[in-house]
PDB file of N, CA and C in Angstrom:
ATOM      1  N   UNK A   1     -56.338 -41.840  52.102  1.00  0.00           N
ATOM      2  CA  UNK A   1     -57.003 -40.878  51.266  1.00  0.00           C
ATOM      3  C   UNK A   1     -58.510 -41.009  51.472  1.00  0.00           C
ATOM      4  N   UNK A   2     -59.550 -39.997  51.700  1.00  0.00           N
ATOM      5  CA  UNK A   2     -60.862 -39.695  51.832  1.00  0.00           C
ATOM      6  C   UNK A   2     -61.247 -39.352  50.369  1.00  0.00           C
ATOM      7  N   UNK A   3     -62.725 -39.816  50.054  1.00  0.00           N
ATOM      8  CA  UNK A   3     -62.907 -39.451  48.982  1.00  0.00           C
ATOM      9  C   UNK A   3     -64.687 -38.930  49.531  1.00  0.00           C
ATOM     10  N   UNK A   4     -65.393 -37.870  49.233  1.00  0.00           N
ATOM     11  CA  UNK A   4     -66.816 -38.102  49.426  1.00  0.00           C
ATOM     12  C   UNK A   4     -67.279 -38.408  48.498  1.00  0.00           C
ATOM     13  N   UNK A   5     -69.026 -38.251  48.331  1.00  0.00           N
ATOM     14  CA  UNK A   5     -69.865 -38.926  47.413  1.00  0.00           C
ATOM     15  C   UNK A   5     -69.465 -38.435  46.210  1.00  0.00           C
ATOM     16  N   UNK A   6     -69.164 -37.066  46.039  1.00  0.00           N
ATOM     17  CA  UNK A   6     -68.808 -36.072  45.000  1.00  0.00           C
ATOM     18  C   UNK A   6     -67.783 -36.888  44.159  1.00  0.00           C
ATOM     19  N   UNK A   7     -66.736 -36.761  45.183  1.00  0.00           N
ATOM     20  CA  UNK A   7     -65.636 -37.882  44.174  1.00  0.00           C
ATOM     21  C   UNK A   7     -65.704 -38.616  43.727  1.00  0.00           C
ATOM     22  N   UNK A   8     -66.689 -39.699  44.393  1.00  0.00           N
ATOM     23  CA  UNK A   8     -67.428 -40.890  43.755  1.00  0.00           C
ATOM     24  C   UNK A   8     -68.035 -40.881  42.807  1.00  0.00           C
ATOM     25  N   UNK A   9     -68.444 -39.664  42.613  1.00  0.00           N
ATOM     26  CA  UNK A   9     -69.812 -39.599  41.354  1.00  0.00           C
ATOM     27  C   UNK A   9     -68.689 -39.233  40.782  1.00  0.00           C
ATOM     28  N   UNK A  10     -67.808 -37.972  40.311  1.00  0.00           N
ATOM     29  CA  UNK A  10     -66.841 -38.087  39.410  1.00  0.00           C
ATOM     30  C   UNK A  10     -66.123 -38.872  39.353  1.00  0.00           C
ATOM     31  N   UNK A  11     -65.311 -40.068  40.060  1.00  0.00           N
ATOM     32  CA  UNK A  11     -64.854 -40.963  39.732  1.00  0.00           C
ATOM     33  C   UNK A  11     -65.678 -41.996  38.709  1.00  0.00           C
ATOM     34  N   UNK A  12     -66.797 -42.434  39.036  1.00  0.00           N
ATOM     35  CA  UNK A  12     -68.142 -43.200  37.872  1.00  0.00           C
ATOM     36  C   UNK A  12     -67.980 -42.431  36.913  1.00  0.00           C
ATOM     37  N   UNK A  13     -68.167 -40.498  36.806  1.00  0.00           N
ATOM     38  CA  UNK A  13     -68.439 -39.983  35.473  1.00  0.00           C
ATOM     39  C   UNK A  13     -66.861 -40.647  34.543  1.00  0.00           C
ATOM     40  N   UNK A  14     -66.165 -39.743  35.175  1.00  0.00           N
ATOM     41  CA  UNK A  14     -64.630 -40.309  34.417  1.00  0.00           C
ATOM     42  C   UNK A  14     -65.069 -41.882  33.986  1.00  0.00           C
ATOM     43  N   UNK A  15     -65.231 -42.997  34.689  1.00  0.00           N
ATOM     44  CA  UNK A  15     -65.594 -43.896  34.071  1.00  0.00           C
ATOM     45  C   UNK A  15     -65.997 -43.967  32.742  1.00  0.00           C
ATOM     46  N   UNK A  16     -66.866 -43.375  33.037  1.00  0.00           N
ATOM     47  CA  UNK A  16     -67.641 -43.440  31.408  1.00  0.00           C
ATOM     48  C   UNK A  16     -67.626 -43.038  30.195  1.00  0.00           C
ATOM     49  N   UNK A  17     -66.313 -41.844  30.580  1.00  0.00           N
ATOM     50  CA  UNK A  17     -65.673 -41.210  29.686  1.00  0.00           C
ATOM     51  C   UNK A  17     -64.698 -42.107  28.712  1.00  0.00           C
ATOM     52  N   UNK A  18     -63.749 -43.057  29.723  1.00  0.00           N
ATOM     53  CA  UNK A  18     -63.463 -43.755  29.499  1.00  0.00           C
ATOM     54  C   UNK A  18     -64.220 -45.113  28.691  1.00  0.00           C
ATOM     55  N   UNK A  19     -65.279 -45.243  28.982  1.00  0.00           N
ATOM     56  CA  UNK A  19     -65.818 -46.522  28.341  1.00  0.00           C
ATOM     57  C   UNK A  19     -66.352 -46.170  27.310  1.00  0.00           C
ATOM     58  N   UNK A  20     -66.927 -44.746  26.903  1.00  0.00           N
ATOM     59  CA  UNK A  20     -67.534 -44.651  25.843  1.00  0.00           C
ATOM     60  C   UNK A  20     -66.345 -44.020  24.431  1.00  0.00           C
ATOM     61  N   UNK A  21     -64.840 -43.735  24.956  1.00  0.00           N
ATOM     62  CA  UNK A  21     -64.224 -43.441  24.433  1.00  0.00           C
ATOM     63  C   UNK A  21     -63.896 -42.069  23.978  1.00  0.00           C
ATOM     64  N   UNK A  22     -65.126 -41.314  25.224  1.00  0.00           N
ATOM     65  CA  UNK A  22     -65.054 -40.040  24.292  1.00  0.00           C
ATOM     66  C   UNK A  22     -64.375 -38.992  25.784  1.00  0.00           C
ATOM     67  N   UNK A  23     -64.246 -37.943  25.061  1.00  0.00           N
ATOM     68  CA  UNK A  23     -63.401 -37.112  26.387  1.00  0.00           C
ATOM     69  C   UNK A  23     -64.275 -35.602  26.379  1.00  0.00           C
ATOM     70  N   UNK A  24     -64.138 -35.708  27.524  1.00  0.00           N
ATOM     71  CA  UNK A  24     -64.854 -34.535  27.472  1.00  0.00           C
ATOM     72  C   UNK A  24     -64.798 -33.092  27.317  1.00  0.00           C
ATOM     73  N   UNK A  25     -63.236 -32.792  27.165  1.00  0.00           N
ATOM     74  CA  UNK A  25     -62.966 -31.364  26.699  1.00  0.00           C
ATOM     75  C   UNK A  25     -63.122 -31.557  25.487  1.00  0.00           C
ATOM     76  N   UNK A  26     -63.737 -32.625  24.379  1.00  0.00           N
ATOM     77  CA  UNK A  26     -63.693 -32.569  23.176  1.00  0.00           C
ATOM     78  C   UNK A  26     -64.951 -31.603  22.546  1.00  0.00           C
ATOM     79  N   UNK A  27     -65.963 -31.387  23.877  1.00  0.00           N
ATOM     80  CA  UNK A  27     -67.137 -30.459  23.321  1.00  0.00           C
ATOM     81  C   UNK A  27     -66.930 -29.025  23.909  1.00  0.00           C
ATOM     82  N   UNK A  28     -67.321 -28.265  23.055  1.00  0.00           N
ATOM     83  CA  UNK A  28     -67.529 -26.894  23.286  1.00  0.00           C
ATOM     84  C   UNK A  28     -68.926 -26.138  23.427  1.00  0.00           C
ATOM     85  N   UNK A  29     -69.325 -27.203  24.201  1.00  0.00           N
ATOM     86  CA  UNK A  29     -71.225 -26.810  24.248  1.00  0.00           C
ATOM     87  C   UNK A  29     -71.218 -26.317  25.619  1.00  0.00           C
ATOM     88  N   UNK A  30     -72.507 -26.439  26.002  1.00  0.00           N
ATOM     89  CA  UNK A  30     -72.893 -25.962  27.492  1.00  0.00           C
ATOM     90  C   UNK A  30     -72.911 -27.281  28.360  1.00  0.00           C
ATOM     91  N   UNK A  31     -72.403 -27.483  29.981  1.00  0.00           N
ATOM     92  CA  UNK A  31     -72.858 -28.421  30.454  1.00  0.00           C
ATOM     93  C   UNK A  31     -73.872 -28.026  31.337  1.00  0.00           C
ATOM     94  N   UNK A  32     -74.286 -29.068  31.835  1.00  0.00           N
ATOM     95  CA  UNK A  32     -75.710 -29.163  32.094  1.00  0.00           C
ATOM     96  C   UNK A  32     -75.060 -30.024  33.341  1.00  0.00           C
ATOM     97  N   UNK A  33     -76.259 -30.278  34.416  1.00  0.00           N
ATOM     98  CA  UNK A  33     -75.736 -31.462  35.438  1.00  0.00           C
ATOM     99  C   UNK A  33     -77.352 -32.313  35.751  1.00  0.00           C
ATOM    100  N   UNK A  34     -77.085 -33.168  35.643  1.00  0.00           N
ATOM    101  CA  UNK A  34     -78.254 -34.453  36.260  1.00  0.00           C
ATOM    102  C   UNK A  34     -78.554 -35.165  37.207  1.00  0.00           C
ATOM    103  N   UNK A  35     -79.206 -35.439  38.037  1.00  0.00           N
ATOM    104  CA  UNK A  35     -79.433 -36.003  39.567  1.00  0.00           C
ATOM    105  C   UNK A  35     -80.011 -37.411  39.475  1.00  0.00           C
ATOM    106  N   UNK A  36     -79.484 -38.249  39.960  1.00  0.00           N
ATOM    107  CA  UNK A  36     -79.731 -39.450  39.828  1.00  0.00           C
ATOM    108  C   UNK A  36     -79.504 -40.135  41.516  1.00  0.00           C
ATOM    109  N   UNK A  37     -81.311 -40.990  41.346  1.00  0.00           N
ATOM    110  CA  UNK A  37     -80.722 -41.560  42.973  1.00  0.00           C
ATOM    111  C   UNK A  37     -80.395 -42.686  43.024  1.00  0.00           C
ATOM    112  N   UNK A  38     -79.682 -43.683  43.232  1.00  0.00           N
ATOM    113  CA  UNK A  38     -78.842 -45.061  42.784  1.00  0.00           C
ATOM    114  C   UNK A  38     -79.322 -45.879  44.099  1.00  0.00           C
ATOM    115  N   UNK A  39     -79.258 -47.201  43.845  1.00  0.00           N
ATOM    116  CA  UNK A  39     -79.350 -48.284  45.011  1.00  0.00           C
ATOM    117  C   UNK A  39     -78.038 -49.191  45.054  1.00  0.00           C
ATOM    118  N   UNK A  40     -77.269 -48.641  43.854  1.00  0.00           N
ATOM    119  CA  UNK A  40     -76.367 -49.358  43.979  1.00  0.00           C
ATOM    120  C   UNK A  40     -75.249 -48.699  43.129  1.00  0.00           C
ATOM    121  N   UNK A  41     -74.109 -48.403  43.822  1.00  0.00           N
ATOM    122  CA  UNK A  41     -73.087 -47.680  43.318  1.00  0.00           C
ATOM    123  C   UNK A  41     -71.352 -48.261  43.352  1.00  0.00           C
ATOM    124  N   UNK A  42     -70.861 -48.151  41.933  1.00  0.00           N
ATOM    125  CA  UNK A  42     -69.597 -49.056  41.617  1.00  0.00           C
ATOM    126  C   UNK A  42     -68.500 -47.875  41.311  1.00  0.00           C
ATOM    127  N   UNK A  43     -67.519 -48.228  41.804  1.00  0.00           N
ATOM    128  CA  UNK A  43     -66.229 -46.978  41.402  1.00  0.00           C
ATOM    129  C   UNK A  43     -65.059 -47.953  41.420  1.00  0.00           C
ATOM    130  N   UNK A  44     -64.093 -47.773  40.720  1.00  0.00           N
ATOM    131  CA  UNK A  44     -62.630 -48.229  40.529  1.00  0.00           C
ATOM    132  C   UNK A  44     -61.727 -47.228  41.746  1.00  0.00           C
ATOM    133  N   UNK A  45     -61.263 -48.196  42.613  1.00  0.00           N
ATOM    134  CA  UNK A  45     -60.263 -47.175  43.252  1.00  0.00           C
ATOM    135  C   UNK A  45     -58.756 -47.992  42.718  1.00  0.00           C
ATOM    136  N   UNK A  46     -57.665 -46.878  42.621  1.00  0.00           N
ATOM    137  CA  UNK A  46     -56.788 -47.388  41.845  1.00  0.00           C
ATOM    138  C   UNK A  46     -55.652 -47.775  43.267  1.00  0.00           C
ATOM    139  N   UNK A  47     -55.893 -47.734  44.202  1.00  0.00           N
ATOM    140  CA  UNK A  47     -55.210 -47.701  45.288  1.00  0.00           C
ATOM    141  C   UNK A  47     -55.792 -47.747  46.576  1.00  0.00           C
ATOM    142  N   UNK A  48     -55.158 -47.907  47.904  1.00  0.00           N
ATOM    143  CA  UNK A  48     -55.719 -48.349  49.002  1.00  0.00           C
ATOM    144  C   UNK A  48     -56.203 -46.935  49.407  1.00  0.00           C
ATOM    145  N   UNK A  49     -57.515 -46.722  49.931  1.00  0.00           N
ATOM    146  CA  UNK A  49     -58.360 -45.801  50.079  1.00  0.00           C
ATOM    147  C   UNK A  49     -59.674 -46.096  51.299  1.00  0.00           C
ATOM    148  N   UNK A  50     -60.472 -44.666  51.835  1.00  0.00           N
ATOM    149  CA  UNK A  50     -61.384 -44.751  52.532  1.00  0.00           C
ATOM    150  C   UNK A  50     -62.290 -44.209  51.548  1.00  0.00           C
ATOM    151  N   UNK A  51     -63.837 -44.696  51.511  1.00  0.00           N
ATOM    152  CA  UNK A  51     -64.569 -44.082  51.332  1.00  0.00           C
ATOM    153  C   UNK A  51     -65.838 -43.648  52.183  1.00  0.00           C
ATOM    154  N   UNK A  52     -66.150 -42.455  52.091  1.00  0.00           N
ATOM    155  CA  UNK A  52     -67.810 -42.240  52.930  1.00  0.00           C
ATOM    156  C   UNK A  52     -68.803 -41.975  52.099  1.00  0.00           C
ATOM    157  N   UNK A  53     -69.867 -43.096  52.220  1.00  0.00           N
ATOM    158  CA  UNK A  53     -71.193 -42.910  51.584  1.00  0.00           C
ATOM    159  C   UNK A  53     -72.675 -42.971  52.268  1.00  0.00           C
ATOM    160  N   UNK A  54     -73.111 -42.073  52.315  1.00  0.00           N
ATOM    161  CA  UNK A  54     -74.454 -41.884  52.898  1.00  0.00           C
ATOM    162  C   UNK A  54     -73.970 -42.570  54.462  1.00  0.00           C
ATOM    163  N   UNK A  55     -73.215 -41.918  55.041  1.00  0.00           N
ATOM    164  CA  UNK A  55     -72.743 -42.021  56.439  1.00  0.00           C
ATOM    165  C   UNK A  55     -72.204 -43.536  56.938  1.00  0.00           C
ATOM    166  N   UNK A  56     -71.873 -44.173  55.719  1.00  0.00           N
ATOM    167  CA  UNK A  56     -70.916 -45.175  55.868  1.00  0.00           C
ATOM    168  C   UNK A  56     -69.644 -45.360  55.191  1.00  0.00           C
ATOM    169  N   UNK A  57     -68.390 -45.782  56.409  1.00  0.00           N
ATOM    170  CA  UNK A  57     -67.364 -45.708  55.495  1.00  0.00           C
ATOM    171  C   UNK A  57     -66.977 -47.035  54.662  1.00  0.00           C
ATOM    172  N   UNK A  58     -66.203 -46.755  53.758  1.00  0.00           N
ATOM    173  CA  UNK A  58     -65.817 -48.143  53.024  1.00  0.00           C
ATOM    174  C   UNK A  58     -63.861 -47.933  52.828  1.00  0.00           C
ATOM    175  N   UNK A  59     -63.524 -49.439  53.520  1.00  0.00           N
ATOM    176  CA  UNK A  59     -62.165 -48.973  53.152  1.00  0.00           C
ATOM    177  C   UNK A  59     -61.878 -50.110  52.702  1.00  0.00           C
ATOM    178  N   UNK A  60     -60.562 -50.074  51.477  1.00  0.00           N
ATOM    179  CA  UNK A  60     -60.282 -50.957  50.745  1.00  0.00           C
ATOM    180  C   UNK A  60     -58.544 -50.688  50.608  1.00  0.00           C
ATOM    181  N   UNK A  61     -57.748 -52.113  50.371  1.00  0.00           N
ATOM    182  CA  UNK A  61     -56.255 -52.321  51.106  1.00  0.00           C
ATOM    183  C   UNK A  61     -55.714 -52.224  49.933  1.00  0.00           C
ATOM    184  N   UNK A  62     -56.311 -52.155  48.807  1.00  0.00           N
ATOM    185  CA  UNK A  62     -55.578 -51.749  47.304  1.00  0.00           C
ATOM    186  C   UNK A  62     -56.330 -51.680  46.114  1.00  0.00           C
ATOM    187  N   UNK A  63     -56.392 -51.713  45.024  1.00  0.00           N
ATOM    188  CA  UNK A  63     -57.010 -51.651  43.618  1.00  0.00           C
ATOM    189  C   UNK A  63     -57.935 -52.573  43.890  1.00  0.00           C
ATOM    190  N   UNK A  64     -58.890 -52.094  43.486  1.00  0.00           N
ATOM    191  CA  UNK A  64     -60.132 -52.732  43.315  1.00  0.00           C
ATOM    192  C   UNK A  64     -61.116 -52.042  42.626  1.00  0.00           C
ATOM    193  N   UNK A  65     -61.972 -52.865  42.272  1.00  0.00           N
ATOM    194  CA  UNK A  65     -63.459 -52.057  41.977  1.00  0.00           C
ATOM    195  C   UNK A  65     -64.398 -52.447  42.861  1.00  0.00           C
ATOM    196  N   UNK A  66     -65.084 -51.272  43.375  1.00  0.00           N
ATOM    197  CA  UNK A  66     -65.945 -51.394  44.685  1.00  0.00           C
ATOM    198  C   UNK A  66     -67.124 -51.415  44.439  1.00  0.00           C
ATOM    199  N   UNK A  67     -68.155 -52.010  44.588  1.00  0.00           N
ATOM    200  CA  UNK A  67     -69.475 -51.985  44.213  1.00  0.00           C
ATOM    201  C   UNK A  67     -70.510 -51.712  46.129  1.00  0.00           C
ATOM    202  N   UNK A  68     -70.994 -50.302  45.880  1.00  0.00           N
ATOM    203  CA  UNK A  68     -71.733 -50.686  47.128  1.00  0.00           C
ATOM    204  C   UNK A  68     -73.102 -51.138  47.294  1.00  0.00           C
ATOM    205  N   UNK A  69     -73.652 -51.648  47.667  1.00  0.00           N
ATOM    206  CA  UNK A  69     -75.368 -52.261  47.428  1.00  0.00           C
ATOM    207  C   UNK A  69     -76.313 -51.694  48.584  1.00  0.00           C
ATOM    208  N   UNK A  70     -76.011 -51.129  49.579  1.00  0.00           N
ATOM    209  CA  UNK A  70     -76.686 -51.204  50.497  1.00  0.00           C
ATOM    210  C   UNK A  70     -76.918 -49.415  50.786  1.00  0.00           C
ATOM    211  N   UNK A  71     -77.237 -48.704  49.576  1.00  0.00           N
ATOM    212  CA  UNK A  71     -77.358 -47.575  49.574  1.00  0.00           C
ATOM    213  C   UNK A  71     -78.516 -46.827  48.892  1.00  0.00           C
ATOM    214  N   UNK A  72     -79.152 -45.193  49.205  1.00  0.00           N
ATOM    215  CA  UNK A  72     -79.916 -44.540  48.627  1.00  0.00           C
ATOM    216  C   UNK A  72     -78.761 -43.764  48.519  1.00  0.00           C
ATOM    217  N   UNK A  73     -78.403 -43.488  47.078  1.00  0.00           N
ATOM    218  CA  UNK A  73     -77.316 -42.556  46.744  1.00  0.00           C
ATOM    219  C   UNK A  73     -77.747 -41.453  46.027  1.00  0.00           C
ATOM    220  N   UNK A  74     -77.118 -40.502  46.652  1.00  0.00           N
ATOM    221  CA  UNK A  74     -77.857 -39.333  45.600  1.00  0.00           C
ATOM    222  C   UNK A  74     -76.258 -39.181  44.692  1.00  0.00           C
ATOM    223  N   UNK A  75     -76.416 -39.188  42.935  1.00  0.00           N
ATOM    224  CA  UNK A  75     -75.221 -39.199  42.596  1.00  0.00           C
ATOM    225  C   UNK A  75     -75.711 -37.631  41.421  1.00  0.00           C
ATOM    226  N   UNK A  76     -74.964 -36.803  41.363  1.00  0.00           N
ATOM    227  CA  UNK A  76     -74.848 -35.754  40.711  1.00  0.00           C
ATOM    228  C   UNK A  76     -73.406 -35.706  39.652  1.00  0.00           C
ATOM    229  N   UNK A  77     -74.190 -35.535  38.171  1.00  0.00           N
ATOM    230  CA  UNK A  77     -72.734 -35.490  37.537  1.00  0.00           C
ATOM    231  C   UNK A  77     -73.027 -34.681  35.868  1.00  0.00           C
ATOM    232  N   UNK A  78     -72.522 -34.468  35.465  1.00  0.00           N
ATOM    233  CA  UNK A  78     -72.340 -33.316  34.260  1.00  0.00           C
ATOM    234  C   UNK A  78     -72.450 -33.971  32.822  1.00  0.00           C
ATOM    235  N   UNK A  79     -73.480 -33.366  32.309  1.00  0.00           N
ATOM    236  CA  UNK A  79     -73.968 -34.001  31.216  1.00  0.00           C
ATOM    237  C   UNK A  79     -73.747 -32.597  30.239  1.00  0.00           C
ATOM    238  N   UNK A  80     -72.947 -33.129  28.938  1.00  0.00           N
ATOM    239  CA  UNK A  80     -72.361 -31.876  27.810  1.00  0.00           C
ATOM    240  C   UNK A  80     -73.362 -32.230  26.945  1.00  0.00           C
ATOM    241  N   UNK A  81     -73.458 -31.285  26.249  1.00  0.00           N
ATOM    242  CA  UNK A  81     -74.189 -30.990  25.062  1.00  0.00           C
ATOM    243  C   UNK A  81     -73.261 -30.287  24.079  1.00  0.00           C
ATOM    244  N   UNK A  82     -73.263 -31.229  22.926  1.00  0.00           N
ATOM    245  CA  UNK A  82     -72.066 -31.045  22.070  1.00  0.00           C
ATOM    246  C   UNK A  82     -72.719 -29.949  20.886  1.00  0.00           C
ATOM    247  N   UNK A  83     -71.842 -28.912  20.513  1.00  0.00           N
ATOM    248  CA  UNK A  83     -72.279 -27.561  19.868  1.00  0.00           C
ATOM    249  C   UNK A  83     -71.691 -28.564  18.207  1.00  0.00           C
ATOM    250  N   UNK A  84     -72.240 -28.132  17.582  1.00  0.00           N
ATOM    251  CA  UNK A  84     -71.999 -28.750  16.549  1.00  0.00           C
ATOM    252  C   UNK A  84     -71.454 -27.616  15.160  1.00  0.00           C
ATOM    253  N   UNK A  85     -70.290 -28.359  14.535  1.00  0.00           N
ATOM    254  CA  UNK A  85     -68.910 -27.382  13.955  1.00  0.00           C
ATOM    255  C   UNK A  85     -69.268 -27.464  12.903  1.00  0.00           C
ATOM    256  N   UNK A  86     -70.034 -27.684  12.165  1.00  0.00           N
ATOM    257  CA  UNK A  86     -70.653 -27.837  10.698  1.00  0.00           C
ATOM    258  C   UNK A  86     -71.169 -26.690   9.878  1.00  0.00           C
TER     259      UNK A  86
END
């Protein structure tokens, strides 16, 4: 399985969805998206996988969490703004 940077950055967003507990079809606001350039980028792959980042690949033989260090990452990902029901 190939994943690009894209996936990567949504794989991290999902992350965080997860860590902060909150989900994200729970807002009915506008999203918005944010650009962020990283030196160092971490993703959970749940299975044996390739990845390509900034023209290097990374492949891994099963579950892991991958941390890459040796990168200028451009990571793009979707920031909600919650409409408020009050």
């Amino acid at each position: 399985m190939r994943f690009s940077t894209a996936a990567v950055a949504a794989a991290a967003f999902a992350s965080g969805v997860v860590a902060t507990g909150e989900d994200e079809s729970s807002y009915s606001g506008s999203v918005a998206y944010t650009t962020e350039i990283v030196t160092h980028l971490t993703t959970y792959c749940p299975e044996s996988t390739s990845l390509t980042v900034g023209g290097s690949t990374y492949t891994v033989s099963e579950a892991t969490t991958l941390t890459i260090s040796d990168c200028s990452c451009t990571v793009t990902k979707p920031v909600t703004t919650p409409v408020s029901t009050s």
